[in-house]
Protein backbone atom coordinates (compact mmCIF):
# COMPACT_ATOMS: atom_id res chain seq x y z
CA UNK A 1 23.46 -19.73 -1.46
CA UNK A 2 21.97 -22.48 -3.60
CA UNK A 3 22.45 -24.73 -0.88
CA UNK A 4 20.77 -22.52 1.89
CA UNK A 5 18.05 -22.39 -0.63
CA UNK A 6 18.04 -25.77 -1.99
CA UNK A 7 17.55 -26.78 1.96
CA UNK A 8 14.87 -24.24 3.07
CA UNK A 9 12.72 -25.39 -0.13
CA UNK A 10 13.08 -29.08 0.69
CA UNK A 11 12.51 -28.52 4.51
CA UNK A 12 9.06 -27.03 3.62
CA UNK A 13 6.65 -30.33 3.54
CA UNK A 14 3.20 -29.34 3.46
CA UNK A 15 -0.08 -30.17 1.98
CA UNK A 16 -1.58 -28.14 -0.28
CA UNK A 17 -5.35 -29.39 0.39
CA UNK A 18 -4.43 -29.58 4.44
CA UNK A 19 -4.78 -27.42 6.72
CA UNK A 20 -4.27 -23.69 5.72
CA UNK A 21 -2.70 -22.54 8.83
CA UNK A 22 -0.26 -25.51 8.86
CA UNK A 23 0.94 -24.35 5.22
CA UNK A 24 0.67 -20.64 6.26
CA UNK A 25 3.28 -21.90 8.78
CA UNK A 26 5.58 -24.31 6.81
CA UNK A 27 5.31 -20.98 4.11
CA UNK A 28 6.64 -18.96 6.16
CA UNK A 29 9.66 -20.86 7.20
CA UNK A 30 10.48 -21.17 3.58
CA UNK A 31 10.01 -17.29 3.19
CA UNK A 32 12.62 -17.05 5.62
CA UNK A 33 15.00 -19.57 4.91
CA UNK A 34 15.09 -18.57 1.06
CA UNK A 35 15.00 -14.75 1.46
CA UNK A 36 16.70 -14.28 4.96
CA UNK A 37 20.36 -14.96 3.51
CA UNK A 38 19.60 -12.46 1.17
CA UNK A 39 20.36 -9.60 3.44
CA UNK A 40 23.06 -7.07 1.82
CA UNK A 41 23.50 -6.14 -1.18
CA UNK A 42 26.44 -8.09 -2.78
CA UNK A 43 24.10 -11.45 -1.38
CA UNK A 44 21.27 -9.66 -3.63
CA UNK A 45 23.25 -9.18 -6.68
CA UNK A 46 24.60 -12.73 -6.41
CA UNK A 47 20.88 -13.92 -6.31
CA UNK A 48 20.20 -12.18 -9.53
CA UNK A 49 23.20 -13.38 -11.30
CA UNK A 50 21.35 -16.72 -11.04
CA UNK A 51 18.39 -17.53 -13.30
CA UNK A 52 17.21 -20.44 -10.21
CA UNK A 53 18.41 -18.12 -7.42
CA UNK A 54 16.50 -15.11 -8.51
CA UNK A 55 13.83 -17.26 -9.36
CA UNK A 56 13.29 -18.69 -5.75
CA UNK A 57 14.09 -15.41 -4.35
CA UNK A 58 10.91 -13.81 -6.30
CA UNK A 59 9.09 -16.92 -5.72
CA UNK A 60 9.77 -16.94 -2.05
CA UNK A 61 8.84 -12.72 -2.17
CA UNK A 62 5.57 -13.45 -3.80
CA UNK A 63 4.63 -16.21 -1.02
CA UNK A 64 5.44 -13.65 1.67
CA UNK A 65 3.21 -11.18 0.43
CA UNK A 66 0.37 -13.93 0.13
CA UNK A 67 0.83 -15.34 3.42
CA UNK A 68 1.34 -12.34 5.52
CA UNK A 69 -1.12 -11.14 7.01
CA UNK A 70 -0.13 -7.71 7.59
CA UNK A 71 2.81 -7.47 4.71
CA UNK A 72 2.89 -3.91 3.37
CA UNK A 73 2.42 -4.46 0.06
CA UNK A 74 -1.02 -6.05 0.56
CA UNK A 75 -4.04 -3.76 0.09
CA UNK A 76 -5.13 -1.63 3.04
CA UNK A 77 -8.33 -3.60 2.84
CA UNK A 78 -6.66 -6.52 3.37
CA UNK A 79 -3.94 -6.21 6.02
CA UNK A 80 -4.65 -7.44 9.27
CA UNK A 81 -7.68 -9.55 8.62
CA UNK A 82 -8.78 -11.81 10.97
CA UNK A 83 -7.20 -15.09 10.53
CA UNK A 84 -9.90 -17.35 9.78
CA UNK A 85 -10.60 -14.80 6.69
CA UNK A 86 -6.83 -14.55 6.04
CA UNK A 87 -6.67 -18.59 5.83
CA UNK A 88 -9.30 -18.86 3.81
CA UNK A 89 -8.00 -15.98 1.09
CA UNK A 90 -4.70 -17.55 0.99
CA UNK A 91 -6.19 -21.80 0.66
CA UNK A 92 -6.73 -21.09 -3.22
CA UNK A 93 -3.61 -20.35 -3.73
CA UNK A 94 -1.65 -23.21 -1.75
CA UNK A 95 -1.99 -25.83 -4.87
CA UNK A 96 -0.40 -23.38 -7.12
CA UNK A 97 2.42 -22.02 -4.76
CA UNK A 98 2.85 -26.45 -3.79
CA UNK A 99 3.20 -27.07 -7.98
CA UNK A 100 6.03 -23.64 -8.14
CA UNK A 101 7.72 -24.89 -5.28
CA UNK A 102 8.53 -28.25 -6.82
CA UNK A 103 9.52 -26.43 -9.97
CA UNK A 104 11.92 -23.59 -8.10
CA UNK A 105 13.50 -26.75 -6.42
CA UNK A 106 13.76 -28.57 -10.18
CA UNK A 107 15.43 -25.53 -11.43
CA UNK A 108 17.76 -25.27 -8.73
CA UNK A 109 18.64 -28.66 -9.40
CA UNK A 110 19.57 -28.16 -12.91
CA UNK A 111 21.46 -25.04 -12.64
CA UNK A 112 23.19 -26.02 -8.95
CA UNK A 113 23.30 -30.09 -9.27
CA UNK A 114 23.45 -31.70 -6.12
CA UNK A 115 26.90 -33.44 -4.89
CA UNK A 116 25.73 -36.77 -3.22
């Protein structure tokens, strides 16, 4: 699991002052790579038995709700905006989700050290 996640979080290059809607993109691969293999419930509690894992799990879930555009846990008011008005809601919060990213990765690192 640490690999799966280790690669999805590396795989995601992006630019946090580029273009939104590339990073939107690249985001959303990384939502999926990270929180797809987390699919049943023994794959969950594994996750949670893991300070990094959980932590890229909930760091992946909080991207998701950010960057989708019609995720259910976003306010009625704000589901299904146009997209132009969904990019530009989500640009503030690329540098900050960019700087967590390289810090999920870091912790992965320490608790799951890579065999090279």
């Amino acid at each position: 699991m640490a690999e799966t996640m280790r690669a999805a979080l590396i795989r995601a290059q992006w630019d946090p002052d580029g273009d939104p809607a590339v990073a939107v993109d690249v985001l959303g691969g990384l939502v999926e790579g990270v929180c797809g293999p987390v699919a049943s419930v023994e794959a969950g509690r594994t996750v949670f038995d893991s300070r990094a894992l959980g932590t890229a799990y909930l760091f992946c879930a909080s991207v998701h709700k950010a960057v989708d555009r019609h995720h259910p846990a976003r306010l009625p008011a704000h589901r299904g905006l146009p997209i132009a008005e969904h990019l530009a809601s989500v640009q503030p919060l690329l540098p900050g989700f960019h700087r967590r990213q390289q810090e999920v990765l870091r912790l992965l690192d320490q608790e799951f050290p890579r065999h090279e």
